[in-house]
Protein backbone atom coordinates (compact mmCIF):
# COMPACT_ATOMS: atom_id res chain seq x y z
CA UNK A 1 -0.52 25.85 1.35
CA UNK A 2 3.30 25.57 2.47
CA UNK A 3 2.80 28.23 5.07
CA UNK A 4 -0.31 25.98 6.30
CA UNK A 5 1.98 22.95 6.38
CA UNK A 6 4.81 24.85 8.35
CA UNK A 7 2.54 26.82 10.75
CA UNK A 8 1.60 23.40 11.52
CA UNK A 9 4.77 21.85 11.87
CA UNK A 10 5.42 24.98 14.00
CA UNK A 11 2.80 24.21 16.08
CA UNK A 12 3.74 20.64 17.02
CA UNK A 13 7.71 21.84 17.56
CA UNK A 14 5.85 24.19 20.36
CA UNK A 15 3.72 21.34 21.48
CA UNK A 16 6.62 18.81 22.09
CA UNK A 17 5.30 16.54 20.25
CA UNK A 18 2.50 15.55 17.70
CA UNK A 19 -1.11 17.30 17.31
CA UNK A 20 -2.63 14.36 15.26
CA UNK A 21 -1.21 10.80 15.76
CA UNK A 22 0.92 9.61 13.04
CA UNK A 23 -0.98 6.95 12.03
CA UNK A 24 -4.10 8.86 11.47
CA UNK A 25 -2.53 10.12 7.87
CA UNK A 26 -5.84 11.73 6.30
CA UNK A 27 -6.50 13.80 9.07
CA UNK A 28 -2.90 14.99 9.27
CA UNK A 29 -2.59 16.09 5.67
CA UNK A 30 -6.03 17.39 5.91
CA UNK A 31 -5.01 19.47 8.88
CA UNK A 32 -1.60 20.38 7.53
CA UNK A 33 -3.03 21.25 4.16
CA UNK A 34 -6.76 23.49 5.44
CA UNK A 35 -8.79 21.36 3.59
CA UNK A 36 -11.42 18.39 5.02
CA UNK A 37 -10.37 14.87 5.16
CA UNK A 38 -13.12 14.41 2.22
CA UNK A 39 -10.94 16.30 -0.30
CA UNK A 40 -8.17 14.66 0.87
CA UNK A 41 -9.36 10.99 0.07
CA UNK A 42 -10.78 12.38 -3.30
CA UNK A 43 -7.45 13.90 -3.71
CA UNK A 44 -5.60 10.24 -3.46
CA UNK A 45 -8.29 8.47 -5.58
CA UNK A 46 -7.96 10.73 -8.63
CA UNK A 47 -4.13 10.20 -7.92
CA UNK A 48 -4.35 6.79 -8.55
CA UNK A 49 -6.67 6.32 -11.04
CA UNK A 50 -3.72 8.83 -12.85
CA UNK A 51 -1.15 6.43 -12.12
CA UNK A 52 -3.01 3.38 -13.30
CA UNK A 53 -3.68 5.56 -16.22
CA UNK A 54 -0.07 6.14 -16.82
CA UNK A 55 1.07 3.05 -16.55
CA UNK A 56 -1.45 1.56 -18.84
CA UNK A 57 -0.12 4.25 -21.68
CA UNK A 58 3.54 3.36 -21.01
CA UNK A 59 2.49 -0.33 -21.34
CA UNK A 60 0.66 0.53 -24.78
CA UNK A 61 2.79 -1.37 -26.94
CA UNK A 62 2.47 -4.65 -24.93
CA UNK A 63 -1.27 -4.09 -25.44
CA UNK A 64 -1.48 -3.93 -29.03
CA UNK A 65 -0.21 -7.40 -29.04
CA UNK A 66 -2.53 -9.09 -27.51
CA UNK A 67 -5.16 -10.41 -29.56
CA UNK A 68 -9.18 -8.81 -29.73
CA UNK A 69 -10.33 -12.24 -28.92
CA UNK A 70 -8.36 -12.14 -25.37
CA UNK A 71 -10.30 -11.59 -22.01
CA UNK A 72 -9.69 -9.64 -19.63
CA UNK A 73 -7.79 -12.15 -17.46
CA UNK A 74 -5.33 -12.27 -20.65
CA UNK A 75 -5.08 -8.66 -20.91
CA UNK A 76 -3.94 -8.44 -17.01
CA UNK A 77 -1.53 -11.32 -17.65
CA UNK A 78 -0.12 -9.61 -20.52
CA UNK A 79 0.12 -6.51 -18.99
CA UNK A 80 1.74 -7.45 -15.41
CA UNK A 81 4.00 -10.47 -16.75
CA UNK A 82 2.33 -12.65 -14.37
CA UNK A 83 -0.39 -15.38 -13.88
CA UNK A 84 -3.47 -14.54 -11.54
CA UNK A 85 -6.06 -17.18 -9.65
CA UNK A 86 -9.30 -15.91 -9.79
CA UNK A 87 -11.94 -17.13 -7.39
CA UNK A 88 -15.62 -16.87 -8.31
CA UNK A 89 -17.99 -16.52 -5.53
């Protein structure tokens, strides 16, 4: 995968300039990288559903706290610190 990434690079230091505009991200990395712009996306979601993941177990302690009664809008308030306005539609 690095040689895919530098053959790439390679390619746009012959071209003068970009292949893919910079802000179309996905389709860079998916070029850079050989694979579609599908695995790419699925890629980044499993990415952050790890980092909400992690930061949920780091945050354990905090959670234990709160009571089993709580709802959910106490457990995000508890978690983040802060206070959130919900709007119901």
């Amino acid at each position: 995968m690095i040689l895919k990434v530098k053959e790439f690079c390679e390619a746009e230091h012959k071209n003068h300039g970009v292949l893919i505009p910079i802000n179309k991200v996905r389709k860079r990395v998916a070029a850079m990288t050989g694979v579609s712009e599908k695995t790419v996306t699925r890629l980044q979601k499993k990415a952050q559903q790890r980092r909400v993941l992690l930061n949920l177990s780091s945050l354990q302690g905090r959670v234990a706290r709160i009571p089993k009664s709580s709802t959910w809008m106490d457990l995000i308030c508890a978690l983040y610190g802060k206070k959130f306005t919900v709007f119901m539609l």
